[in-house]
PDB file of N, CA and C in Angstrom:
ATOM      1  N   UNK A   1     114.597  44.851  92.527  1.00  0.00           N
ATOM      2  CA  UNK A   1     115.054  46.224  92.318  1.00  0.00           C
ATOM      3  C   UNK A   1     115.202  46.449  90.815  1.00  0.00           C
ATOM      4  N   UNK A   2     114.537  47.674  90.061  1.00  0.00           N
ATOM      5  CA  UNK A   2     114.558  47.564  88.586  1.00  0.00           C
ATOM      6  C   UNK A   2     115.766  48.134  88.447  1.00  0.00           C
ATOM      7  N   UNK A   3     116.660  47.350  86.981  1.00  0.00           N
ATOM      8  CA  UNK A   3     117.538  47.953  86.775  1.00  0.00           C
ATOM      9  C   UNK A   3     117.686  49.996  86.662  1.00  0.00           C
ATOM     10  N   UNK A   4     116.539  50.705  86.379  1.00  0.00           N
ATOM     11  CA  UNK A   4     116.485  51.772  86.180  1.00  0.00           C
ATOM     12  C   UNK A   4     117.341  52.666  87.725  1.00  0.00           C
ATOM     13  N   UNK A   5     116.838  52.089  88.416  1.00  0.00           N
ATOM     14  CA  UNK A   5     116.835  52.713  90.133  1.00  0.00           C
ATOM     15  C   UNK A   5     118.463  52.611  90.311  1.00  0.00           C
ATOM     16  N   UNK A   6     119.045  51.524  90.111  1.00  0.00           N
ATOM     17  CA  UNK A   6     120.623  51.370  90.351  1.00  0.00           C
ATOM     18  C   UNK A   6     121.108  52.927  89.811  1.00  0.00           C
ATOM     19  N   UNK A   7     120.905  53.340  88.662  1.00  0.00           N
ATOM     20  CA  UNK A   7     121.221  54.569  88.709  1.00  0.00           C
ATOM     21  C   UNK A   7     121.267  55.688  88.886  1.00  0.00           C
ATOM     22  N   UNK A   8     120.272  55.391  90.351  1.00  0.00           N
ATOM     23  CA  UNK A   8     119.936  56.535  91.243  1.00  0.00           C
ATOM     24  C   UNK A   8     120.683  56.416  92.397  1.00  0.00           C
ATOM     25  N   UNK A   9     121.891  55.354  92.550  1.00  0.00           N
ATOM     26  CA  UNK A   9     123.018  54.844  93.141  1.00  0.00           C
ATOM     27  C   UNK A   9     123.772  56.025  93.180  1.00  0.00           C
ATOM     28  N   UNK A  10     124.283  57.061  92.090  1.00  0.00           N
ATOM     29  CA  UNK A  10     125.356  57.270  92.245  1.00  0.00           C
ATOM     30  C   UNK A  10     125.491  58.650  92.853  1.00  0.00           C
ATOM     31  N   UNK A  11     124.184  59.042  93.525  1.00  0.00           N
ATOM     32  CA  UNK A  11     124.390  60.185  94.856  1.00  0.00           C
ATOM     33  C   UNK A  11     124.832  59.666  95.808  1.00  0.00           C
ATOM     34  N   UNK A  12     124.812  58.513  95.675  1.00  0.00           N
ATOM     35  CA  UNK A  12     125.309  57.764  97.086  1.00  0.00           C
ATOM     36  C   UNK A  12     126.467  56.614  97.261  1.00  0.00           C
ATOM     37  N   UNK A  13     127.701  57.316  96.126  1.00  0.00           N
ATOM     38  CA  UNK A  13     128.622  56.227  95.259  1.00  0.00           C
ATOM     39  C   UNK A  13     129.488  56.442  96.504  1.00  0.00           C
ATOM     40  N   UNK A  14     129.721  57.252  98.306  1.00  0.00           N
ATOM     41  CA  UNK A  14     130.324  57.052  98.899  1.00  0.00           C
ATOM     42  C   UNK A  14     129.960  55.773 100.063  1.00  0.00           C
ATOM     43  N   UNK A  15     128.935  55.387  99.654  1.00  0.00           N
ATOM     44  CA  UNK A  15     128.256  54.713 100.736  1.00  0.00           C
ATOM     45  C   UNK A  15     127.565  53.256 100.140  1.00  0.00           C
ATOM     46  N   UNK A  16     127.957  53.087  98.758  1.00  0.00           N
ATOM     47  CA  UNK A  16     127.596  52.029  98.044  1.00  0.00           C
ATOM     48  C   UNK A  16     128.746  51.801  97.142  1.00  0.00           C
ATOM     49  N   UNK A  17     128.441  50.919  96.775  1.00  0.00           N
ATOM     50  CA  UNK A  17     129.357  49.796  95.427  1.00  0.00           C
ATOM     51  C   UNK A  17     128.484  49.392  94.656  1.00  0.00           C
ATOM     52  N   UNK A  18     128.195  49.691  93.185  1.00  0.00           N
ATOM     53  CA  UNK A  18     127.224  48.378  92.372  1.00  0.00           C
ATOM     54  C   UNK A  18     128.300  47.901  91.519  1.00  0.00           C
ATOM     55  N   UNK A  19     128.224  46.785  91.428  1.00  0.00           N
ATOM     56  CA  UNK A  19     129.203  45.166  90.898  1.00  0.00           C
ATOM     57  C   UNK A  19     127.874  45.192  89.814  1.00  0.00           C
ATOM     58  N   UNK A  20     128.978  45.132  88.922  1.00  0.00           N
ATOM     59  CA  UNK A  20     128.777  44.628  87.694  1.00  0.00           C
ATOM     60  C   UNK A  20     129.305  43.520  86.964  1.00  0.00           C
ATOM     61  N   UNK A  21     128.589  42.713  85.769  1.00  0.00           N
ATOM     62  CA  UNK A  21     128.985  41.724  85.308  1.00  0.00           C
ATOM     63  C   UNK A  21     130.304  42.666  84.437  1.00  0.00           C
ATOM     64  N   UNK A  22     131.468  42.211  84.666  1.00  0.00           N
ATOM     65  CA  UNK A  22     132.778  43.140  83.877  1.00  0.00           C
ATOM     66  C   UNK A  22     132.980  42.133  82.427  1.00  0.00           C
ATOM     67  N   UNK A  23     133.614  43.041  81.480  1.00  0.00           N
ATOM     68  CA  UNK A  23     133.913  41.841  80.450  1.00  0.00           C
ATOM     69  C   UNK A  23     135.042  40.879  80.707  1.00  0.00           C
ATOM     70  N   UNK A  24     134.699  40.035  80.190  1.00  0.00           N
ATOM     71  CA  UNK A  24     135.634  38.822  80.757  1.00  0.00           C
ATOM     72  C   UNK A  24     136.431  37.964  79.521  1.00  0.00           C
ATOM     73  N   UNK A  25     136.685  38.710  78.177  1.00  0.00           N
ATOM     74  CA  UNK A  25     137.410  38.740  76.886  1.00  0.00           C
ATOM     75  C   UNK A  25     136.636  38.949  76.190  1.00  0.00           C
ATOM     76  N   UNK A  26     137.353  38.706  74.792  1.00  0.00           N
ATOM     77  CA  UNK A  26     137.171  39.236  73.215  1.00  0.00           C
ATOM     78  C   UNK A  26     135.972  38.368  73.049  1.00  0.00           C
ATOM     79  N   UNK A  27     134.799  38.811  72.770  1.00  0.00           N
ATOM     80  CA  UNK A  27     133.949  37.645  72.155  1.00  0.00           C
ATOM     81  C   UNK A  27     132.844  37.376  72.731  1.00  0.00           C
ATOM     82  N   UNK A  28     133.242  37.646  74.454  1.00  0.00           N
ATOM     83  CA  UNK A  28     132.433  37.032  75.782  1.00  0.00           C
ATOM     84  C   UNK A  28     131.231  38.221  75.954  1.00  0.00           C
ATOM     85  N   UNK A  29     129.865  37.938  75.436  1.00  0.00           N
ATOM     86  CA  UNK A  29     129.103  38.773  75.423  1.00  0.00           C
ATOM     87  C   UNK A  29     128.338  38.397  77.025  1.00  0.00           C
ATOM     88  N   UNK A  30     128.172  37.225  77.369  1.00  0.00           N
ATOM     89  CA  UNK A  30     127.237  36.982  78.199  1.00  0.00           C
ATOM     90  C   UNK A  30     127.868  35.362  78.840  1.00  0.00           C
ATOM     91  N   UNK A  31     127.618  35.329  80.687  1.00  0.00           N
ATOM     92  CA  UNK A  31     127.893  34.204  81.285  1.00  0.00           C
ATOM     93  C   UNK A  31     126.548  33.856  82.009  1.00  0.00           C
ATOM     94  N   UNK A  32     126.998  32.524  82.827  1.00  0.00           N
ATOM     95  CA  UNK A  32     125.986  32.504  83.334  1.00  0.00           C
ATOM     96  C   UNK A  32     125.842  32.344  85.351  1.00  0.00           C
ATOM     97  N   UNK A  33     125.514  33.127  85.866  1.00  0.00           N
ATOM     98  CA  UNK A  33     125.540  32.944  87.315  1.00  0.00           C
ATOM     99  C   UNK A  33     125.580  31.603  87.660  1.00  0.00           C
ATOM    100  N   UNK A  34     126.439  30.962  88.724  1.00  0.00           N
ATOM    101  CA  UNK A  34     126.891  29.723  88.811  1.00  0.00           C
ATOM    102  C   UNK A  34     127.025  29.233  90.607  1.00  0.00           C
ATOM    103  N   UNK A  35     127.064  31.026  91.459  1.00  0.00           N
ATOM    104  CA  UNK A  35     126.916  31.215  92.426  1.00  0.00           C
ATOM    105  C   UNK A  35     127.064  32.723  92.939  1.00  0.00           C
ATOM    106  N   UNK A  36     126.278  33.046  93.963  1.00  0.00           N
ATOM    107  CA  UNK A  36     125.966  34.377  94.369  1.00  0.00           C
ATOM    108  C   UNK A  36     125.914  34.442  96.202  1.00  0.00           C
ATOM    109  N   UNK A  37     126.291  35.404  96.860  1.00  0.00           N
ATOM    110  CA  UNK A  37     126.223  35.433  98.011  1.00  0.00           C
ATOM    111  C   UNK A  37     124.766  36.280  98.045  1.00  0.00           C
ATOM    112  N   UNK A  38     124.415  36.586  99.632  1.00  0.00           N
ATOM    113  CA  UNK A  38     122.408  36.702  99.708  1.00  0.00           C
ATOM    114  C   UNK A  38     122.745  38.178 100.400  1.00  0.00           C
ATOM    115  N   UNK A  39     121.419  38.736 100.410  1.00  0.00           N
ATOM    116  CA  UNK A  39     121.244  40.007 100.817  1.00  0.00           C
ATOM    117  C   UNK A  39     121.399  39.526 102.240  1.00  0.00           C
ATOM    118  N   UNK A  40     122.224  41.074 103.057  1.00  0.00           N
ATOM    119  CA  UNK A  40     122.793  40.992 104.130  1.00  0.00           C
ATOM    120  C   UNK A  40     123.950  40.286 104.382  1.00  0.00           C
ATOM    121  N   UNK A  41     124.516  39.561 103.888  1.00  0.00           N
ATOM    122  CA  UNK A  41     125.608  38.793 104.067  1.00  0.00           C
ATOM    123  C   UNK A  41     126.850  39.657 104.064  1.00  0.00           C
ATOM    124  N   UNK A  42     127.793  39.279 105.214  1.00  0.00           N
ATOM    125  CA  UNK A  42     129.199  40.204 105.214  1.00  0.00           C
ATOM    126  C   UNK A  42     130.155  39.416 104.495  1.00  0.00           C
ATOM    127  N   UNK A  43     130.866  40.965 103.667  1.00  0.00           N
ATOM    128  CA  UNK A  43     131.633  40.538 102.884  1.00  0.00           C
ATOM    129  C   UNK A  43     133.105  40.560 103.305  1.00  0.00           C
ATOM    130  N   UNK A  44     134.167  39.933 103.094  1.00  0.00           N
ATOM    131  CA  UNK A  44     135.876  40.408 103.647  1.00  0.00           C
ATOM    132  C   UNK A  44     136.003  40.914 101.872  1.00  0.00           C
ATOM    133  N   UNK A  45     137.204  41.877 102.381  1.00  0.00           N
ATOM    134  CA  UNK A  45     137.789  42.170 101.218  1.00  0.00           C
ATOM    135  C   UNK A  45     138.754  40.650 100.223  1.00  0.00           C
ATOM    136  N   UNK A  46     138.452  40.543  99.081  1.00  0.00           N
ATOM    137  CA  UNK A  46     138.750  39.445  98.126  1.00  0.00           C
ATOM    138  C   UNK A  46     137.837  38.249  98.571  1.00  0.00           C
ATOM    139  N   UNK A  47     137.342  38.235  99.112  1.00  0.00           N
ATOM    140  CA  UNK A  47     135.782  36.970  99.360  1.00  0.00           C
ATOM    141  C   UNK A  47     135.105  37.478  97.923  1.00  0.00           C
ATOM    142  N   UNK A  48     134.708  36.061  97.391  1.00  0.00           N
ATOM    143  CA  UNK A  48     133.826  35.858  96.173  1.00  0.00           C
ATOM    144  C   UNK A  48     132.600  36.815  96.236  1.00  0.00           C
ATOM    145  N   UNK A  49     132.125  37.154  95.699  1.00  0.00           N
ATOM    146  CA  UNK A  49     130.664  37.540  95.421  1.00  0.00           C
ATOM    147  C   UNK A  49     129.708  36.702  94.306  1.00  0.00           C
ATOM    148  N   UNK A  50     130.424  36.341  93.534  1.00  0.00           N
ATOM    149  CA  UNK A  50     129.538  35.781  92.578  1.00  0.00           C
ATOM    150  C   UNK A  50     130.576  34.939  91.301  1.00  0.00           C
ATOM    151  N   UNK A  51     130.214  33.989  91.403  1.00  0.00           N
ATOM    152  CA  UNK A  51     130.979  32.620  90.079  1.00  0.00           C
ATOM    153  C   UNK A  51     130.169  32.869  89.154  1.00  0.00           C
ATOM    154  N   UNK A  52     130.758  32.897  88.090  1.00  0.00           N
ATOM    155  CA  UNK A  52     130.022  32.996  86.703  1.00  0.00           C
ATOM    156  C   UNK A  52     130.917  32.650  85.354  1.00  0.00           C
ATOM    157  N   UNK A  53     130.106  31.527  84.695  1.00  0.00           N
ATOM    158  CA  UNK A  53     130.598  30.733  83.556  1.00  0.00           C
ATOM    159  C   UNK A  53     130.162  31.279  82.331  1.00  0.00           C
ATOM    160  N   UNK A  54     131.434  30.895  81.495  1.00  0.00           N
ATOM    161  CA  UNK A  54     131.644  31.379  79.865  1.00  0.00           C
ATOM    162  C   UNK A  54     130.874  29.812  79.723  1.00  0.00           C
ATOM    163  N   UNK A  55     131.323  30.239  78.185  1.00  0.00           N
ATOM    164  CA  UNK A  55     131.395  28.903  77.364  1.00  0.00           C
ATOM    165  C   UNK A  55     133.320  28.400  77.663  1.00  0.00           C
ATOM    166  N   UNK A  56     134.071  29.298  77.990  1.00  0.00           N
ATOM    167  CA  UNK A  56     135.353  28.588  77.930  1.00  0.00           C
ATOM    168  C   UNK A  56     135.665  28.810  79.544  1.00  0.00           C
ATOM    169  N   UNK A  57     135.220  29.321  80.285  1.00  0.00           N
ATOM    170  CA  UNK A  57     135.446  28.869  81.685  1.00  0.00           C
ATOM    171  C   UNK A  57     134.897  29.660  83.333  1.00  0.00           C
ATOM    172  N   UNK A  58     134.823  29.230  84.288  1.00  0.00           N
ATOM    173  CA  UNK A  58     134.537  30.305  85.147  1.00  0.00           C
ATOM    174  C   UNK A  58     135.358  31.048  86.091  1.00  0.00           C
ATOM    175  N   UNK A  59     134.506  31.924  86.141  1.00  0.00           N
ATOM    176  CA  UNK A  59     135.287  33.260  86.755  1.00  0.00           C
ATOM    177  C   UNK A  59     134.941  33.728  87.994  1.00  0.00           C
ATOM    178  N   UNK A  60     135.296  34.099  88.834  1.00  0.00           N
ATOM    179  CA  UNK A  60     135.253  34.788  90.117  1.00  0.00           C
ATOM    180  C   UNK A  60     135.098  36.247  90.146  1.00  0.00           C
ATOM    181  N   UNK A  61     133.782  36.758  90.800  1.00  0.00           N
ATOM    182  CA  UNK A  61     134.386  37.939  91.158  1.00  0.00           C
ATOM    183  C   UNK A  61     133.895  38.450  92.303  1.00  0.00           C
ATOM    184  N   UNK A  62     135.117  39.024  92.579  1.00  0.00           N
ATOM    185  CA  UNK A  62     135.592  39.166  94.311  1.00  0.00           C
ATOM    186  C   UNK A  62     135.075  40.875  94.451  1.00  0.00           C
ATOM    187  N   UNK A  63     135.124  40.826  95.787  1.00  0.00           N
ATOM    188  CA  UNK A  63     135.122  41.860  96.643  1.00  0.00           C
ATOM    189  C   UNK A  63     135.957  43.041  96.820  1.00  0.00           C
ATOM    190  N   UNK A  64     136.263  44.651  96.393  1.00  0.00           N
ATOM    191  CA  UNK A  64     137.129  44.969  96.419  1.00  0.00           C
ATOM    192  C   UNK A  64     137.666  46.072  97.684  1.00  0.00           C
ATOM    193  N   UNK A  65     136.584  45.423  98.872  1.00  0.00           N
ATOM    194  CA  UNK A  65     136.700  45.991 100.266  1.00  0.00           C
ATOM    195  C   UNK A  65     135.757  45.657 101.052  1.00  0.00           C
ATOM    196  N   UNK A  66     135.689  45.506 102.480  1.00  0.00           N
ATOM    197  CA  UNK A  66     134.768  45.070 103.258  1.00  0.00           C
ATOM    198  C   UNK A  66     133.355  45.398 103.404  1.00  0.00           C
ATOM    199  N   UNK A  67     132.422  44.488 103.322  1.00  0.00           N
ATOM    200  CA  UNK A  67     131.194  45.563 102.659  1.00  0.00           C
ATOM    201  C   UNK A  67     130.204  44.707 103.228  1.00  0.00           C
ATOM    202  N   UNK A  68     129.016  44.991 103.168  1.00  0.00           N
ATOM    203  CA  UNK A  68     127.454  44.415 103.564  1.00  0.00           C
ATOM    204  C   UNK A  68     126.659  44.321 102.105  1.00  0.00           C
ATOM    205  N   UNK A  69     126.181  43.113 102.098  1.00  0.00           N
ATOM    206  CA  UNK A  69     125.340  42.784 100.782  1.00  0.00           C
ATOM    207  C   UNK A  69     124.218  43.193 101.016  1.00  0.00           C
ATOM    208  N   UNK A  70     124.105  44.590 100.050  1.00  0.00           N
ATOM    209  CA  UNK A  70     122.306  45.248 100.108  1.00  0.00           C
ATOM    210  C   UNK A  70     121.320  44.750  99.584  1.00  0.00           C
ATOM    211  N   UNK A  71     121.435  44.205  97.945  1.00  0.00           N
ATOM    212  CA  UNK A  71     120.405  43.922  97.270  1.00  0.00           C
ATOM    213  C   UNK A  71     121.365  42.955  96.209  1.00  0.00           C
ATOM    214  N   UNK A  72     120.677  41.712  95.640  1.00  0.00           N
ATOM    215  CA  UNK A  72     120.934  41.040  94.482  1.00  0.00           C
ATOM    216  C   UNK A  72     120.277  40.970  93.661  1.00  0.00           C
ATOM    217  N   UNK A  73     120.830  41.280  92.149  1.00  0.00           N
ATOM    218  CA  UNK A  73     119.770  41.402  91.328  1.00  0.00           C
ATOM    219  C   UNK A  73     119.996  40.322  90.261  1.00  0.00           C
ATOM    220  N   UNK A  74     120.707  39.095  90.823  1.00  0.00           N
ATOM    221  CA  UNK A  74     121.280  37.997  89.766  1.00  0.00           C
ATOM    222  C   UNK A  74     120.818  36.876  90.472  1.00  0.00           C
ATOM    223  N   UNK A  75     120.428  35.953  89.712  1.00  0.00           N
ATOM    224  CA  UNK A  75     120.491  34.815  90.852  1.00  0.00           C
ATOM    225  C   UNK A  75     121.270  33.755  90.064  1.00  0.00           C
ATOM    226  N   UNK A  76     121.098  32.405  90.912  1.00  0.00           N
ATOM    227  CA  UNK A  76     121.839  31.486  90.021  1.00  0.00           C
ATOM    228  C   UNK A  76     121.424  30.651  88.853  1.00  0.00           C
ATOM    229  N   UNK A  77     121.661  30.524  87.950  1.00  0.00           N
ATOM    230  CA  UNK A  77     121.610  29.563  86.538  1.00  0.00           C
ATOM    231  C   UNK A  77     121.109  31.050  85.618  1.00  0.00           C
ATOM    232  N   UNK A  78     121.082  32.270  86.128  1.00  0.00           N
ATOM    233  CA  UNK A  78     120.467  32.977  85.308  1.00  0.00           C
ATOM    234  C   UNK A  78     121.974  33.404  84.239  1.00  0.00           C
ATOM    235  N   UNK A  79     121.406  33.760  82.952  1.00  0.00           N
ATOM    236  CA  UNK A  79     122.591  34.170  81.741  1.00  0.00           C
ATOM    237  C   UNK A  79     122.073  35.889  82.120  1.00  0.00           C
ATOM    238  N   UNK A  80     123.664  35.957  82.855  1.00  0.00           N
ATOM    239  CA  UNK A  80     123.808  37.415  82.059  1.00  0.00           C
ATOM    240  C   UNK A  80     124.315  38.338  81.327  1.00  0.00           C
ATOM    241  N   UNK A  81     124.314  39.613  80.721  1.00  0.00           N
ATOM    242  CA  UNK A  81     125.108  40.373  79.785  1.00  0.00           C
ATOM    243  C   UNK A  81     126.209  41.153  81.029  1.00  0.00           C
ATOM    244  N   UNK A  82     127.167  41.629  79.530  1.00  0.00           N
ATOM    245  CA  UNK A  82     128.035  42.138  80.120  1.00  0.00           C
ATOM    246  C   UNK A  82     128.086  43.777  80.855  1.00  0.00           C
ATOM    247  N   UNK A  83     128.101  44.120  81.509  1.00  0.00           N
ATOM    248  CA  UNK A  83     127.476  45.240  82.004  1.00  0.00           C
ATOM    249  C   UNK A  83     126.675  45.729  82.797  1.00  0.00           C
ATOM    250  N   UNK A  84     125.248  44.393  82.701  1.00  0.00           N
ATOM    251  CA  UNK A  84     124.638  44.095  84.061  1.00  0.00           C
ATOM    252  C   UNK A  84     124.439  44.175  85.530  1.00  0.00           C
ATOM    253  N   UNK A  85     123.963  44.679  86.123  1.00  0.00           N
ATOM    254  CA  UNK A  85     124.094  45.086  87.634  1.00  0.00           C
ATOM    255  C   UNK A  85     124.096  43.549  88.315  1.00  0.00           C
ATOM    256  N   UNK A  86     124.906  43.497  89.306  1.00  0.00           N
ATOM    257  CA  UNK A  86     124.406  42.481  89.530  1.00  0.00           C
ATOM    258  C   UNK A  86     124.227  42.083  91.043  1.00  0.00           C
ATOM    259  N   UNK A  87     124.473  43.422  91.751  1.00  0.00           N
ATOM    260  CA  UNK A  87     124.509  43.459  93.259  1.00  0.00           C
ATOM    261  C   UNK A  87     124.901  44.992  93.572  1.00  0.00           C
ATOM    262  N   UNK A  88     124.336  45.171  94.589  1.00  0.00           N
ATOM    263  CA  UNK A  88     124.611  46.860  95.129  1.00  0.00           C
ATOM    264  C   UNK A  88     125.011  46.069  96.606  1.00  0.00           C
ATOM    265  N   UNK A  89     126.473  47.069  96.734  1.00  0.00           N
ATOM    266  CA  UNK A  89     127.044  46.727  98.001  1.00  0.00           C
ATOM    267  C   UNK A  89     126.896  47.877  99.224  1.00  0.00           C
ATOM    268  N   UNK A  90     127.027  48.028 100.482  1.00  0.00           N
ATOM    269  CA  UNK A  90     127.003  48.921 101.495  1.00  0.00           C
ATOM    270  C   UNK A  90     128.360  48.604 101.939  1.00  0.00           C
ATOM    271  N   UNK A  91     129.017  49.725 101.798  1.00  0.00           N
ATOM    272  CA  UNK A  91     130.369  49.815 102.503  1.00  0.00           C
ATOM    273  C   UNK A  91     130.544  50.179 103.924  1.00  0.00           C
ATOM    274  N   UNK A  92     131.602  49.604 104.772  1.00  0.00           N
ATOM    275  CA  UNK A  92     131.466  50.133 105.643  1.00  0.00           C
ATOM    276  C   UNK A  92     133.054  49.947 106.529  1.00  0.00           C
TER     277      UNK A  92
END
């Protein structure tokens, strides 16, 4: 999915979620995917979505409601920036 299209997401910001890589401190330009859940996979609210390492440590980031995994656009060992799409969710 090209990053361009995610931002054709937001006619449909009642019926989707896109997760982004968030900043994660002063300094922290870019981590690196460490683990990712797969398209289709059900999510619980606070279940991981995706581990991702600094240079000073890793981070979790969770789920912030019950949802269906639509598309991943990260995989693992990949470095990404901060801001990055890194999954579009289906709420439900």
């Amino acid at each position: 999915l090209p990053e361009e299209w995610v931002e054709q997401v937001d006619p449909f910001r009642a019926l989707v979620e896109v997760v982004r890589l968030p900043n994660l401190g002063a300094g922290v330009e870019v981590a690196t995917v460490k683990s990712a859940l797969r398209v289709g996979d059900r999510v619980d609210k606070g279940q991981v979505l995706f581990a991702v390492e600094t240079e000073a440590a890793v981070f979790e980031i969770r789920a912030e409601r019950d949802c269906r995994v639509a598309y991943v656009l990260a995989v693992i060992d990949e470095v990404v920036t901060v801001g990055k799409t890194l999954a579009i969710l289906l709420k439900w």
